[in-house]
PDB file of N, CA and C in Angstrom:
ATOM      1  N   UNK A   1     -18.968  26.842 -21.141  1.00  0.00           N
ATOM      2  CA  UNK A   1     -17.533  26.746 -21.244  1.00  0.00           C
ATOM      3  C   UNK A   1     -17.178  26.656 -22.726  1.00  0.00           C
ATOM      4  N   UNK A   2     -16.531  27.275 -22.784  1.00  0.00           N
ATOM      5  CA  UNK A   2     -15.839  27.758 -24.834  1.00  0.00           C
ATOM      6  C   UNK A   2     -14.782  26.105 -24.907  1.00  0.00           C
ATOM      7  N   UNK A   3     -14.114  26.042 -26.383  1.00  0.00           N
ATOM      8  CA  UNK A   3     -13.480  24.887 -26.123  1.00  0.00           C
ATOM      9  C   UNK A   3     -12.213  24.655 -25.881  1.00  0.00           C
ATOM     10  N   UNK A   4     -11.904  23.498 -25.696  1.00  0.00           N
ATOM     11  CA  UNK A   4     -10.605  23.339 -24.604  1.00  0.00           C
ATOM     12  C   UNK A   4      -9.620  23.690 -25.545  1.00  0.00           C
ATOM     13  N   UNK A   5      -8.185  23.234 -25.083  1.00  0.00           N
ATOM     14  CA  UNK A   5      -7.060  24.226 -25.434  1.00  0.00           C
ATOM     15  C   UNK A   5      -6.726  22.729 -26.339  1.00  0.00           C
ATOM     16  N   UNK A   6      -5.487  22.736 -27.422  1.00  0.00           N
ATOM     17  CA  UNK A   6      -4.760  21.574 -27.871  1.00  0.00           C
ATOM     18  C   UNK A   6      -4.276  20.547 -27.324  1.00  0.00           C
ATOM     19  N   UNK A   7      -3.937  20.867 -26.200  1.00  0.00           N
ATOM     20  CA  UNK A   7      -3.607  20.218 -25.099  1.00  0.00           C
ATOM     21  C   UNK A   7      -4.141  19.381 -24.297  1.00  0.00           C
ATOM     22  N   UNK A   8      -5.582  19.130 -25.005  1.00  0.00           N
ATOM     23  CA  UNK A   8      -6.286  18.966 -24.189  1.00  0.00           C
ATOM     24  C   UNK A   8      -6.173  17.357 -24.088  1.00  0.00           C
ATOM     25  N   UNK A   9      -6.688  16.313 -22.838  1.00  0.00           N
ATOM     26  CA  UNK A   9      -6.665  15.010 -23.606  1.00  0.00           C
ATOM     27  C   UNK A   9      -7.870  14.460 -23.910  1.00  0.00           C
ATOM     28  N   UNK A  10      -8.602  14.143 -25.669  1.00  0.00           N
ATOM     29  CA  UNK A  10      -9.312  13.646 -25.885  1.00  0.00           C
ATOM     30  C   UNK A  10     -10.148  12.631 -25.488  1.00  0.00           C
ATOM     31  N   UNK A  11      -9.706  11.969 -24.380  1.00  0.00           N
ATOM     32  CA  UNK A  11     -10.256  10.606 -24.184  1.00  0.00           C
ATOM     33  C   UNK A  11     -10.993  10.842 -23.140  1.00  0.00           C
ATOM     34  N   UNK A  12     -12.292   9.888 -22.980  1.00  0.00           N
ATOM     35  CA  UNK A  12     -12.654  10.089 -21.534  1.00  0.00           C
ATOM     36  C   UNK A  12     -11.701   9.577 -20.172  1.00  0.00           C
ATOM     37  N   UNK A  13     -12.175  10.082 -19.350  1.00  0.00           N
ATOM     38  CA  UNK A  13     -10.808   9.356 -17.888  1.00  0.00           C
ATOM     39  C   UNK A  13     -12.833   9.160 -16.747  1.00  0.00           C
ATOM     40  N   UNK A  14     -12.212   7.796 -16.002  1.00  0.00           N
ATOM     41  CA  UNK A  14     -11.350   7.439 -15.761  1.00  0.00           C
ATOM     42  C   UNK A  14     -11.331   6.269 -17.209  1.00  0.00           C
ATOM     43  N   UNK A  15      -9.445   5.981 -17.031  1.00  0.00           N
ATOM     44  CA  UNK A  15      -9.276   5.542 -18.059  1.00  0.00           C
ATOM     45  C   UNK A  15      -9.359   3.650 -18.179  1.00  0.00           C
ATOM     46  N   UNK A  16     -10.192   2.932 -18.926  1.00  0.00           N
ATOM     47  CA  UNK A  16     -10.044   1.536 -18.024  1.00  0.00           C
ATOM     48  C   UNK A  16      -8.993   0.907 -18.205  1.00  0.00           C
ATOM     49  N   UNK A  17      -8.883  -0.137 -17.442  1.00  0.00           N
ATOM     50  CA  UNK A  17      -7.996  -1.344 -17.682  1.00  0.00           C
ATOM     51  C   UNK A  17      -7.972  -1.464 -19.304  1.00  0.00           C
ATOM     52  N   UNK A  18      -6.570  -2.032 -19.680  1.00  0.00           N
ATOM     53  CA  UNK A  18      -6.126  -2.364 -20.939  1.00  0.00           C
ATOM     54  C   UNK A  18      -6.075  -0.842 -21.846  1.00  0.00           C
ATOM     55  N   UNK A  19      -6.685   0.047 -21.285  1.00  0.00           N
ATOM     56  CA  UNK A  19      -6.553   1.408 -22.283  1.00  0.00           C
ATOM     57  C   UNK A  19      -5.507   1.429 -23.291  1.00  0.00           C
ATOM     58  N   UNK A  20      -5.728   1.660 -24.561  1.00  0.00           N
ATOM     59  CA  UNK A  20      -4.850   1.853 -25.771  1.00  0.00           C
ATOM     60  C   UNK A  20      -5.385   2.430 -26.631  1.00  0.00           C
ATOM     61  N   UNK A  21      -6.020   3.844 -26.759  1.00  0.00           N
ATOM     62  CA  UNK A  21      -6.644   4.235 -27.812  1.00  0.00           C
ATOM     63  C   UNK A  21      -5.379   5.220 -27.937  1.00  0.00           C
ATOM     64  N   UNK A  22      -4.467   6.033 -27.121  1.00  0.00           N
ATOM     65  CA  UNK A  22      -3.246   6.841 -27.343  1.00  0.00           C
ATOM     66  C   UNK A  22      -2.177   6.287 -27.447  1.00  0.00           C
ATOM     67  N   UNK A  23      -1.566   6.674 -28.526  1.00  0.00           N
ATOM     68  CA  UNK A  23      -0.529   5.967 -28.702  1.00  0.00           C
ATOM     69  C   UNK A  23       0.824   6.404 -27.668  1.00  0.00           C
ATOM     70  N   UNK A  24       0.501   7.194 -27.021  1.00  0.00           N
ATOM     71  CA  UNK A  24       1.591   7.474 -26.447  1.00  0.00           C
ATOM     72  C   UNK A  24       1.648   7.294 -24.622  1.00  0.00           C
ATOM     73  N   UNK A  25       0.352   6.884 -24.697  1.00  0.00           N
ATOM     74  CA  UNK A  25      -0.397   6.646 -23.128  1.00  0.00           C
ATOM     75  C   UNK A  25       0.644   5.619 -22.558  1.00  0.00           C
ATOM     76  N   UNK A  26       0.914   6.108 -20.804  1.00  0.00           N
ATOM     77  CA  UNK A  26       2.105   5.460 -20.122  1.00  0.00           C
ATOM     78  C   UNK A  26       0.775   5.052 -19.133  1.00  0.00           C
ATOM     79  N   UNK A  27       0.250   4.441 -18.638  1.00  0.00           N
ATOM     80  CA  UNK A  27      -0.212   3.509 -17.739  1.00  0.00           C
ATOM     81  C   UNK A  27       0.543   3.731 -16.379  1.00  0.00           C
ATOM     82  N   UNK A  28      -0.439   4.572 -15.425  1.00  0.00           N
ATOM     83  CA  UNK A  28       0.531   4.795 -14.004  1.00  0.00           C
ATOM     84  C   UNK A  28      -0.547   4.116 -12.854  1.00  0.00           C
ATOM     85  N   UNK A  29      -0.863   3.365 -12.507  1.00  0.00           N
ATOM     86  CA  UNK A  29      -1.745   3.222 -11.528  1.00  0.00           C
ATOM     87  C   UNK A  29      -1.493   3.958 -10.190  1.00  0.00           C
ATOM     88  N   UNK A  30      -2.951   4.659  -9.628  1.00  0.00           N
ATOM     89  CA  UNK A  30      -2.910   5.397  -8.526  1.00  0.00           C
ATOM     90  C   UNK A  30      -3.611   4.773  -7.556  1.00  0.00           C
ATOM     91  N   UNK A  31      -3.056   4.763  -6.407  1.00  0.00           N
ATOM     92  CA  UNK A  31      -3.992   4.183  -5.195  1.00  0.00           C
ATOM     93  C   UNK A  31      -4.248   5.613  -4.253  1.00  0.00           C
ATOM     94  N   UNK A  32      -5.393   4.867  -3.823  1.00  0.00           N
ATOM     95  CA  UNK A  32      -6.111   6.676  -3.027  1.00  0.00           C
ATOM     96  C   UNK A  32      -6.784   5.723  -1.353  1.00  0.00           C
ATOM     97  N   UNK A  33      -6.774   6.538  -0.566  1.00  0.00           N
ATOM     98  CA  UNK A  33      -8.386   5.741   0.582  1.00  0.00           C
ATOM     99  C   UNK A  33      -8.361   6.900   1.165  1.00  0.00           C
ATOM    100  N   UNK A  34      -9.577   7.357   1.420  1.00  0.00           N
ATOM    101  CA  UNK A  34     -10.283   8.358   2.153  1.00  0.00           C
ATOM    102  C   UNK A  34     -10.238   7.975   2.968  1.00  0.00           C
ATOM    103  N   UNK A  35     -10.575   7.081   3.981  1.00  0.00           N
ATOM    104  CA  UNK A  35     -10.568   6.989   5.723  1.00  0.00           C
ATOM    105  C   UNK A  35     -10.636   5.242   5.412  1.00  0.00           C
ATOM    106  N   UNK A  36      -9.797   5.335   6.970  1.00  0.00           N
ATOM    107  CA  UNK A  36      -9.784   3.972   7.284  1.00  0.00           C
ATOM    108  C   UNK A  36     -10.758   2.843   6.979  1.00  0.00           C
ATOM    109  N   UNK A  37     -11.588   3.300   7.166  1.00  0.00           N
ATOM    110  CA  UNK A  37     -13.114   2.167   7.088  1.00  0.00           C
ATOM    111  C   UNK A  37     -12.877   1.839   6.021  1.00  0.00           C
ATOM    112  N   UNK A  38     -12.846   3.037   4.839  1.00  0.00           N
ATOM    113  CA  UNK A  38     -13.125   2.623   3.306  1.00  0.00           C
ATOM    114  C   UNK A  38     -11.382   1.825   2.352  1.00  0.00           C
ATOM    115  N   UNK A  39     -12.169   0.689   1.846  1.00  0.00           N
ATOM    116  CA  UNK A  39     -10.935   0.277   1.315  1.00  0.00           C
ATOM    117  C   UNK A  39     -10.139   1.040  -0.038  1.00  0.00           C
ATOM    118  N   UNK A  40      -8.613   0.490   0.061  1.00  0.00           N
ATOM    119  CA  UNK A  40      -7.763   1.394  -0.472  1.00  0.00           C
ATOM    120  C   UNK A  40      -8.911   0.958  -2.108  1.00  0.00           C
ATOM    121  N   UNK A  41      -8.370   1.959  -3.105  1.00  0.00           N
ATOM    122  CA  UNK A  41      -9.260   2.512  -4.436  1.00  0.00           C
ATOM    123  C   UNK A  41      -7.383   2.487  -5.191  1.00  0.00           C
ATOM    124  N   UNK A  42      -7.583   1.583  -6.935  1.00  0.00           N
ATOM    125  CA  UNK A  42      -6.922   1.583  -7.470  1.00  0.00           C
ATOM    126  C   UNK A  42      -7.326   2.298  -8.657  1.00  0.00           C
ATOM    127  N   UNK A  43      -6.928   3.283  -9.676  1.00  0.00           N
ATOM    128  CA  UNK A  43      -7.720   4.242 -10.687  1.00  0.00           C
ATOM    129  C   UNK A  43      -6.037   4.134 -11.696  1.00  0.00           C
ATOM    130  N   UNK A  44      -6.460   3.750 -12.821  1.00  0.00           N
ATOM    131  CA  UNK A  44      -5.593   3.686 -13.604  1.00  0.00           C
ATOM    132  C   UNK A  44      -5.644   5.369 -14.392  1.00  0.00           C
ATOM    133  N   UNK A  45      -4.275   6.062 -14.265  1.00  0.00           N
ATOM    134  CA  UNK A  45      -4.322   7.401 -15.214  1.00  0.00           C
ATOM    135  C   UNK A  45      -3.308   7.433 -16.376  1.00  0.00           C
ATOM    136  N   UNK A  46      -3.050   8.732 -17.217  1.00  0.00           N
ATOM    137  CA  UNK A  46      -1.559   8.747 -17.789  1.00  0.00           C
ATOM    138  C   UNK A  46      -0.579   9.480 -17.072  1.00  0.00           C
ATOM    139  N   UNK A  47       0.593   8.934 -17.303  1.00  0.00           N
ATOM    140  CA  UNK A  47       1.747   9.559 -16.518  1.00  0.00           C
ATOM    141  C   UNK A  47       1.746  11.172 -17.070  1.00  0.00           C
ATOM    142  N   UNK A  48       1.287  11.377 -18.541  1.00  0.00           N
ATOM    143  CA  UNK A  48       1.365  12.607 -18.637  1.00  0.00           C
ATOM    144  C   UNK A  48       0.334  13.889 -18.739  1.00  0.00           C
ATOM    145  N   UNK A  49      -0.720  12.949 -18.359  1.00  0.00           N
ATOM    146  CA  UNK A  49      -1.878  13.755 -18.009  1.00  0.00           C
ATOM    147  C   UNK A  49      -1.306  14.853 -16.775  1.00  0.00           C
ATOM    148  N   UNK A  50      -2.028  15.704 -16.432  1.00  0.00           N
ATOM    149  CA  UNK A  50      -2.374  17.285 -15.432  1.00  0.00           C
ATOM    150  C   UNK A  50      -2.871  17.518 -15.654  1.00  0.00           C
ATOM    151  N   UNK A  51      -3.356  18.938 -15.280  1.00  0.00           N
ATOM    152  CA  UNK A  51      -4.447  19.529 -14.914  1.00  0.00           C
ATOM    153  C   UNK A  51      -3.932  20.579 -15.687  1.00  0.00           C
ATOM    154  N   UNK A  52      -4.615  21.565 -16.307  1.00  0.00           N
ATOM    155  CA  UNK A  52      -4.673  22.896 -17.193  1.00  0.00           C
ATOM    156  C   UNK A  52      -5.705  23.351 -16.612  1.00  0.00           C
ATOM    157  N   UNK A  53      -5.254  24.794 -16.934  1.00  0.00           N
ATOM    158  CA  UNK A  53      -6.361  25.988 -16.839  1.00  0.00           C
ATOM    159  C   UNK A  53      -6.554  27.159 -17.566  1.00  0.00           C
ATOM    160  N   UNK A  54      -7.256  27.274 -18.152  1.00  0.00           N
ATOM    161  CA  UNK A  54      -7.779  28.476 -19.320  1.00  0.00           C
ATOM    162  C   UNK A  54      -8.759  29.691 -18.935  1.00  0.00           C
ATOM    163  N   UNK A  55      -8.971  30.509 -19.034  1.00  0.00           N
ATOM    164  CA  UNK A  55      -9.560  31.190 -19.190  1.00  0.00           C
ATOM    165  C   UNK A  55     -10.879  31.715 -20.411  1.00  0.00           C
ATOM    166  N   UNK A  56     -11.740  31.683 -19.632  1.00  0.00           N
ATOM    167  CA  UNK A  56     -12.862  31.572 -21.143  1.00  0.00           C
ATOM    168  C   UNK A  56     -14.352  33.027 -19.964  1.00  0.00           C
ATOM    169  N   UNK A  57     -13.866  33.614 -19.390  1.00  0.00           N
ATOM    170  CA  UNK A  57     -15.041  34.622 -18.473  1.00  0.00           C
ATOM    171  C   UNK A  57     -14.931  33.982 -17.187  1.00  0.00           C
ATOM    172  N   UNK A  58     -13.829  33.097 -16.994  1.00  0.00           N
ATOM    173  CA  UNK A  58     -13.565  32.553 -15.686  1.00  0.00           C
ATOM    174  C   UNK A  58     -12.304  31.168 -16.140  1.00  0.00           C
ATOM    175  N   UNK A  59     -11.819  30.874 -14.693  1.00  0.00           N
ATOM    176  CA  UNK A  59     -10.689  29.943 -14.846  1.00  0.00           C
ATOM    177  C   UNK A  59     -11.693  28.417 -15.259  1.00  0.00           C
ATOM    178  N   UNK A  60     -10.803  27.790 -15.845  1.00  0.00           N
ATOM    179  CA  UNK A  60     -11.379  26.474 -16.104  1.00  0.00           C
ATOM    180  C   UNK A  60     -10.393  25.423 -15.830  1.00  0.00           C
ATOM    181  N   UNK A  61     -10.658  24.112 -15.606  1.00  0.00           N
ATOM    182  CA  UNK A  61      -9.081  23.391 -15.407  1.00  0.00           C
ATOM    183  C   UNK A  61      -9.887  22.121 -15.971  1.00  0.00           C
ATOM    184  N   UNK A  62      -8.778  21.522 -16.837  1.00  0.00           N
ATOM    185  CA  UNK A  62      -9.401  20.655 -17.609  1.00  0.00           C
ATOM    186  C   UNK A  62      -7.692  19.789 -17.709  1.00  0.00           C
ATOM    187  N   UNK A  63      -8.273  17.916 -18.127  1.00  0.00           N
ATOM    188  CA  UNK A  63      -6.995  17.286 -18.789  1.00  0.00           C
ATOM    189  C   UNK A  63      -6.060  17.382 -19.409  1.00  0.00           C
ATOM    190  N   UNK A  64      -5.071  17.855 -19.173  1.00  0.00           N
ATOM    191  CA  UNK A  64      -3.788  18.440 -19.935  1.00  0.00           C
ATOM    192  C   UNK A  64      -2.972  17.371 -19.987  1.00  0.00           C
ATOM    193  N   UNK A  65      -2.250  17.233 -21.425  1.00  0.00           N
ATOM    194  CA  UNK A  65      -1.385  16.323 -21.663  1.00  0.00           C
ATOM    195  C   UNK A  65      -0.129  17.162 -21.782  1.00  0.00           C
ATOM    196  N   UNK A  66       0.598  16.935 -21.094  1.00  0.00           N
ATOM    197  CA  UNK A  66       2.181  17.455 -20.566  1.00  0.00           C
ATOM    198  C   UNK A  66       2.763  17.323 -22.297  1.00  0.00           C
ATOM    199  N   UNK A  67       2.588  16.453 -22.873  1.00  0.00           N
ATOM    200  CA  UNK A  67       2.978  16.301 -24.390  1.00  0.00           C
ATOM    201  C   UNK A  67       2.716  17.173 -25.507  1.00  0.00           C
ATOM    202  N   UNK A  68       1.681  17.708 -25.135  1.00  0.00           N
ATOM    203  CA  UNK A  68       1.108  18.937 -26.078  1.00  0.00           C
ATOM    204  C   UNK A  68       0.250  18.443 -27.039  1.00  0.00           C
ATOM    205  N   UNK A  69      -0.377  19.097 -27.757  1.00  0.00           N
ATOM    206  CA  UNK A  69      -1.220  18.985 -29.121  1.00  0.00           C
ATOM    207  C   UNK A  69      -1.150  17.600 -29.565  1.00  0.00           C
ATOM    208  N   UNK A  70      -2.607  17.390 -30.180  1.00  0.00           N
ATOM    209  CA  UNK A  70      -2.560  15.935 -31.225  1.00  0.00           C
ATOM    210  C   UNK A  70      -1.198  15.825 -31.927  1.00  0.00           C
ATOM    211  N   UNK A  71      -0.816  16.763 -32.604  1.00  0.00           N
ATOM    212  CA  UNK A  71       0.400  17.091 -33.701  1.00  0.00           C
ATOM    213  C   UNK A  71       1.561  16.695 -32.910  1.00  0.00           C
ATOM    214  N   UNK A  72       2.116  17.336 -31.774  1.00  0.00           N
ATOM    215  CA  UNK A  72       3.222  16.517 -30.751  1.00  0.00           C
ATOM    216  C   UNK A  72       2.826  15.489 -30.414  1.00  0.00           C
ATOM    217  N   UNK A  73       1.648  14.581 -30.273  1.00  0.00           N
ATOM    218  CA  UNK A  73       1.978  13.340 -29.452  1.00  0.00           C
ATOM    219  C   UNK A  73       2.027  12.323 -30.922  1.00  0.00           C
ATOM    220  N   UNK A  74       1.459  12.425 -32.037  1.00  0.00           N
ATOM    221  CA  UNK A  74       1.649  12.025 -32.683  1.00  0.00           C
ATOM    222  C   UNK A  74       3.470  11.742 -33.282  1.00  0.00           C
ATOM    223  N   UNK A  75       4.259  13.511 -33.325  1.00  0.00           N
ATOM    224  CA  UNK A  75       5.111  12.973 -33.246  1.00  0.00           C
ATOM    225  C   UNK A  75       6.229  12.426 -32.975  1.00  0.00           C
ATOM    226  N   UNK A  76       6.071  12.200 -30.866  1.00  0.00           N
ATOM    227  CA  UNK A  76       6.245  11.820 -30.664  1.00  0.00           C
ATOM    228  C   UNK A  76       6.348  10.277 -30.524  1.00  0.00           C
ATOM    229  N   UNK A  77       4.620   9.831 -31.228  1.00  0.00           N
ATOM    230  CA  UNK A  77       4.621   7.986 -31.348  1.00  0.00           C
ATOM    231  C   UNK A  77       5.405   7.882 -32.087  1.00  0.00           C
ATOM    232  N   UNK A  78       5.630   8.857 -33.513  1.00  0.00           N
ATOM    233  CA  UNK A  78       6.730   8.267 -34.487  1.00  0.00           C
ATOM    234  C   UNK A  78       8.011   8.521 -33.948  1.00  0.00           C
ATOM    235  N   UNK A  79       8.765   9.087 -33.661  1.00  0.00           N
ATOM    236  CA  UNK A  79       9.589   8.753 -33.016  1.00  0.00           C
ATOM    237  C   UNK A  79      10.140   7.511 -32.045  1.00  0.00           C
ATOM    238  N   UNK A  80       8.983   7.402 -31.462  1.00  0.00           N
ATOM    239  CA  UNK A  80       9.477   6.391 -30.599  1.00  0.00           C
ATOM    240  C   UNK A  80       9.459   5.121 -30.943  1.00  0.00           C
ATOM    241  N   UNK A  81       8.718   4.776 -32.478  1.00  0.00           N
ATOM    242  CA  UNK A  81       8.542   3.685 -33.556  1.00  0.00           C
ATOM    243  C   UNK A  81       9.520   3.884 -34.515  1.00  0.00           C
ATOM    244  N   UNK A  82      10.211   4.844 -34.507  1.00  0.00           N
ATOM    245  CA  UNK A  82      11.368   4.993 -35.580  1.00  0.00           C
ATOM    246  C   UNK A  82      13.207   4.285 -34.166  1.00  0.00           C
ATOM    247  N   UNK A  83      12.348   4.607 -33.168  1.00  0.00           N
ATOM    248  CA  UNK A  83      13.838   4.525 -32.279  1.00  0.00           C
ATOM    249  C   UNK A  83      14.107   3.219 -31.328  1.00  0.00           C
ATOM    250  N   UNK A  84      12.687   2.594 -31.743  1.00  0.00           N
ATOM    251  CA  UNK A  84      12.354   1.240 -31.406  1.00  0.00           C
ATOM    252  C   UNK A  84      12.802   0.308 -32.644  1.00  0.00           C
ATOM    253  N   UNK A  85      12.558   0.684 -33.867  1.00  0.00           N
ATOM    254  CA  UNK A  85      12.980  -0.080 -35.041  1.00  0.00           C
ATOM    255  C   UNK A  85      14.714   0.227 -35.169  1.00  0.00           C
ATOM    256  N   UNK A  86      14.862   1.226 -34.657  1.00  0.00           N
ATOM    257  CA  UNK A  86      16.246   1.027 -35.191  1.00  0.00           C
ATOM    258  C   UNK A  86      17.458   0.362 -34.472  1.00  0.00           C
ATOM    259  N   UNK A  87      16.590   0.381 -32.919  1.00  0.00           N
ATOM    260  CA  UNK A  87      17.469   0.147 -31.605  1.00  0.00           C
ATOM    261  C   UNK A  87      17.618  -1.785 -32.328  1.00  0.00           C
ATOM    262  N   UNK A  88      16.245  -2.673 -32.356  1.00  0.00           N
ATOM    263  CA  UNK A  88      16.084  -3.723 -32.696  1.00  0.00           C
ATOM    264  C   UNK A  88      16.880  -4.229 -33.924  1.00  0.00           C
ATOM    265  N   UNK A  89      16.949  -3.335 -34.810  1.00  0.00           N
ATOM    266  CA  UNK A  89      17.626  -3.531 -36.373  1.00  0.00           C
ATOM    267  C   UNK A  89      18.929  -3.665 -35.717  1.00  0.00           C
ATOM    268  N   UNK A  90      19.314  -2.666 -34.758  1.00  0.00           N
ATOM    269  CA  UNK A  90      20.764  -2.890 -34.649  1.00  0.00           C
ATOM    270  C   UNK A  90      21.275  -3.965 -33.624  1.00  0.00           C
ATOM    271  N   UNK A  91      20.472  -4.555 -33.159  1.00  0.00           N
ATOM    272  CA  UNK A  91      20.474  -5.881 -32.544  1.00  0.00           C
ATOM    273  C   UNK A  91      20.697  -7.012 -33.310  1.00  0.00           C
ATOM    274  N   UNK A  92      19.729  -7.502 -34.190  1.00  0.00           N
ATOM    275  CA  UNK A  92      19.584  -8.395 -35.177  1.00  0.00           C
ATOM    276  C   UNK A  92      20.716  -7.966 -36.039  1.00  0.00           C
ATOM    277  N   UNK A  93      21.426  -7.033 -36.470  1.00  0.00           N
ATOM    278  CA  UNK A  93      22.562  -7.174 -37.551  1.00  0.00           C
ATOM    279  C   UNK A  93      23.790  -6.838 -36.427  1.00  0.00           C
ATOM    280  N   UNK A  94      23.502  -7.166 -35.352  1.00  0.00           N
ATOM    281  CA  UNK A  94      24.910  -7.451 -34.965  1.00  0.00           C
ATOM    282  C   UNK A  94      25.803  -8.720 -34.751  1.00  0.00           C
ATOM    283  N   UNK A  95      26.963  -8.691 -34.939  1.00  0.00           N
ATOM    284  CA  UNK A  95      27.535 -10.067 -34.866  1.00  0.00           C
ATOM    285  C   UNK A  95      27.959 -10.695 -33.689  1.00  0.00           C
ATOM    286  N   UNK A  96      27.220 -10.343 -32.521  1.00  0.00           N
ATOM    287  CA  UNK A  96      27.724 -10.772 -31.519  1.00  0.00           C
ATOM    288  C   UNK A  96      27.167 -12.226 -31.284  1.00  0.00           C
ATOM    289  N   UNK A  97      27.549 -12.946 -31.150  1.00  0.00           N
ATOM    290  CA  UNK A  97      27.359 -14.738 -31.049  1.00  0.00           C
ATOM    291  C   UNK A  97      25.931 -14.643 -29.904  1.00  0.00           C
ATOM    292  N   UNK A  98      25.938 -14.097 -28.732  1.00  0.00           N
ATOM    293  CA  UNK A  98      24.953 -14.172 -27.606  1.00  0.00           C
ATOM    294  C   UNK A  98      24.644 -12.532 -27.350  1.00  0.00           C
ATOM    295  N   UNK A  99      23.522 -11.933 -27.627  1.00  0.00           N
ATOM    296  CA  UNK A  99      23.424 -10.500 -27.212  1.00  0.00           C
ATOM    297  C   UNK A  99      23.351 -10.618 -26.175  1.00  0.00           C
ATOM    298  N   UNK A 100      23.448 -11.181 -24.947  1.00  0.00           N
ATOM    299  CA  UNK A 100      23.091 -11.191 -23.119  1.00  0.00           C
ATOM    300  C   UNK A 100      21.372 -10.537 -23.895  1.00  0.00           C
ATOM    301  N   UNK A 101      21.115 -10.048 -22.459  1.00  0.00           N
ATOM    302  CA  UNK A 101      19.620 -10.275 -21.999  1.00  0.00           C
ATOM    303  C   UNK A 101      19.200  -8.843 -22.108  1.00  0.00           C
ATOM    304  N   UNK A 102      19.407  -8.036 -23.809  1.00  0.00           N
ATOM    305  CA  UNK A 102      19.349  -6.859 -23.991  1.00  0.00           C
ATOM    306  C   UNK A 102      18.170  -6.416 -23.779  1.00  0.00           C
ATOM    307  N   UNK A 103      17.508  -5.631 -23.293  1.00  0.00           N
ATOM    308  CA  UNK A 103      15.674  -5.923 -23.291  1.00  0.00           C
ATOM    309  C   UNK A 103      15.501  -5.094 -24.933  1.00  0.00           C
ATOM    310  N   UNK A 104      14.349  -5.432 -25.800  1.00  0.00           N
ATOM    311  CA  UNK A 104      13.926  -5.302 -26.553  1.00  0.00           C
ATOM    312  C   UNK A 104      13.481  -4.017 -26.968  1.00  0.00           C
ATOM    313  N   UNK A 105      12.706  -2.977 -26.095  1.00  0.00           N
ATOM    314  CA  UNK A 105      12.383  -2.178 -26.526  1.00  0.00           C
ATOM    315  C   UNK A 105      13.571  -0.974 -25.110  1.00  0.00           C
ATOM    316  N   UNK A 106      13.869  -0.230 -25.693  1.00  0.00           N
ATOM    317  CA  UNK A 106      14.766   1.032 -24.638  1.00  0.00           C
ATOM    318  C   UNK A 106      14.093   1.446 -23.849  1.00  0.00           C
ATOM    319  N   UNK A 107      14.454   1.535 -22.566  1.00  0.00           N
ATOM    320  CA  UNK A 107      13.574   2.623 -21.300  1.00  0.00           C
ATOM    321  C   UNK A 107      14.087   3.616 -21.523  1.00  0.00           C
TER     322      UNK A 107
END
């Protein structure tokens, strides 16, 4: 097999508990059970992981990050560290006496 596409996701899967080597990794837990007997199976993945397929003298299907290339997810982390600092900045310099129960970082 020739090598994978940009897209590809670097990390090994399955991915463990506490995983943080991507900065952009969303934590989705999947539950699976093959037959009754066998108990339900919890497998932690990324929300933006899929499946890809390339061509190299036959189809191949390999970890695809819906995000694209090292270069997009990267800048996407900055982004989302530029829109996290600014959301917070504009918290702290506001003059409102009680912000209520703003949550900290934006969904």
């Amino acid at each position: 097999m020739g090598k994978l596409p940009g897209d590809a996701c670097p990390f090994p899967r399955p991915f463990p508990q506490g995983f943080s080597e991507c900065a952009v990794f969303e934590e989705v837990a999947l539950r699976h059970r093959r037959s009754v007997a066998v108990r339900e199976v919890k497998m932690v993945s990324c929300r933006s992981l899929t499946v890809g397929t390339f061509w190299d003298g036959g189809n191949h299907h390999y970890g695809k990050c819906r995000l694209g290339d090292s270069a997009a997810r990267l800048e996407l982390a900055k982004n989302q560290i530029v829109e996290r600092h600014t959301y917070i900045t504009s918290l702290a310099d506001s003059d409102r006496e009680d912000p209520g129960l703003t949550p900290i970082i934006p969904q």
